[in-house]
Protein backbone atom coordinates (compact mmCIF):
# COMPACT_ATOMS: atom_id res chain seq x y z
CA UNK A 1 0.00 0.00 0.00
CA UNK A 2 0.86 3.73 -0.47
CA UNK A 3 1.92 5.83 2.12
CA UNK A 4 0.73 9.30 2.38
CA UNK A 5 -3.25 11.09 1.86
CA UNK A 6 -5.05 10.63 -1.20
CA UNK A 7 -5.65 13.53 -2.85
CA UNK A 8 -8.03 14.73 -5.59
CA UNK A 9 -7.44 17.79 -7.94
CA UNK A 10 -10.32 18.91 -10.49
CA UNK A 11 -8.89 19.87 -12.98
CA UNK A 12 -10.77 22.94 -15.03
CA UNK A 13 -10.19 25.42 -18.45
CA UNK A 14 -10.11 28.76 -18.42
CA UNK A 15 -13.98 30.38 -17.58
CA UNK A 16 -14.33 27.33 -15.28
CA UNK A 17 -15.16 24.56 -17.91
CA UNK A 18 -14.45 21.17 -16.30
CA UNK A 19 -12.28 19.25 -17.81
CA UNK A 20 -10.89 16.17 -15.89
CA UNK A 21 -9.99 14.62 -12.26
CA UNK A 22 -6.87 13.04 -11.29
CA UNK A 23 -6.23 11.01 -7.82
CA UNK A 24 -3.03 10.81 -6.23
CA UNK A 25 -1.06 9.99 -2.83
CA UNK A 26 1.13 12.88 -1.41
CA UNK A 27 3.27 12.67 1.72
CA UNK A 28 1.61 16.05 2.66
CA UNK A 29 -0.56 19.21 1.22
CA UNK A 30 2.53 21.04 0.06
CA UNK A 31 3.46 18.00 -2.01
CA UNK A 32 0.23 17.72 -3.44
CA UNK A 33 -0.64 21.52 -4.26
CA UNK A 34 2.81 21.32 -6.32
CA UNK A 35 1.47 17.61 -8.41
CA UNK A 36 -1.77 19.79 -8.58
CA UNK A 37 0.43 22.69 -10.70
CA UNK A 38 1.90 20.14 -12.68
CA UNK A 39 -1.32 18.42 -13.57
CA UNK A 40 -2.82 22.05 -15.01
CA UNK A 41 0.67 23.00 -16.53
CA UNK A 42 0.97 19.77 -18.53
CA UNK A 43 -2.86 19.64 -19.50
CA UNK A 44 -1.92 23.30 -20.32
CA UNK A 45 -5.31 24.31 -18.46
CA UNK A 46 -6.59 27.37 -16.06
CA UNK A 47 -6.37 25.52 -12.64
CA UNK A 48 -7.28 22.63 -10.53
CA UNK A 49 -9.25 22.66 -7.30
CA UNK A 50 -7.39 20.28 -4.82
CA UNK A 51 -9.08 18.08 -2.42
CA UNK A 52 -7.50 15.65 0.74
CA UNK A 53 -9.99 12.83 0.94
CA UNK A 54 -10.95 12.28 4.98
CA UNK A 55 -12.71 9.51 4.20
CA UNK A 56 -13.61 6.94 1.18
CA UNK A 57 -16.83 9.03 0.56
CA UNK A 58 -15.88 12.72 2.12
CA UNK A 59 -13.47 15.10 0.42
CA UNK A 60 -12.19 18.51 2.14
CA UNK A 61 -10.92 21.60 -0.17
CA UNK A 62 -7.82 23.26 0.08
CA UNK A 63 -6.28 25.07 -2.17
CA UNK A 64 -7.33 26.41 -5.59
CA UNK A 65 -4.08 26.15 -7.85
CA UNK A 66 -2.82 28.29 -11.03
CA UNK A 67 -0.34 27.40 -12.98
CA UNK A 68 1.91 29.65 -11.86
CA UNK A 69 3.72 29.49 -8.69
């Protein structure tokens, strides 16, 4: 098994079309906002809204991440 959180980030286009959702593990948030920029840089898209999931059916927010650092 991994170690670490799961994560979520939905990922969107610019004017807040959704485009796609990725799920990863991260050893922490600050780990897993930067995985979040490099999801939206290499799908060249707007930004991603990143999630840590608490439970198999719950999902918190925490960040909204750009592209840019």
């Amino acid at each position: 098994m991994l170690s670490g959180m799961e994560f979520r980030a939905d990922l969107y286009a610019a004017g807040g079309l959704y485009r796609d959702r990725a799920r990863f593990y991260a050893r922490h948030e600050e780990e897993a906002v930067e995985a979040a920029r490099q999801l939206v840089v290499a799908h060249g898209l707007d930004h991603a809204l990143l999630f840590v999931s608490d439970s198999p059916s719950q999902a918190r927010l925490i960040a909204k991440v750009g592209a840019e650092r």
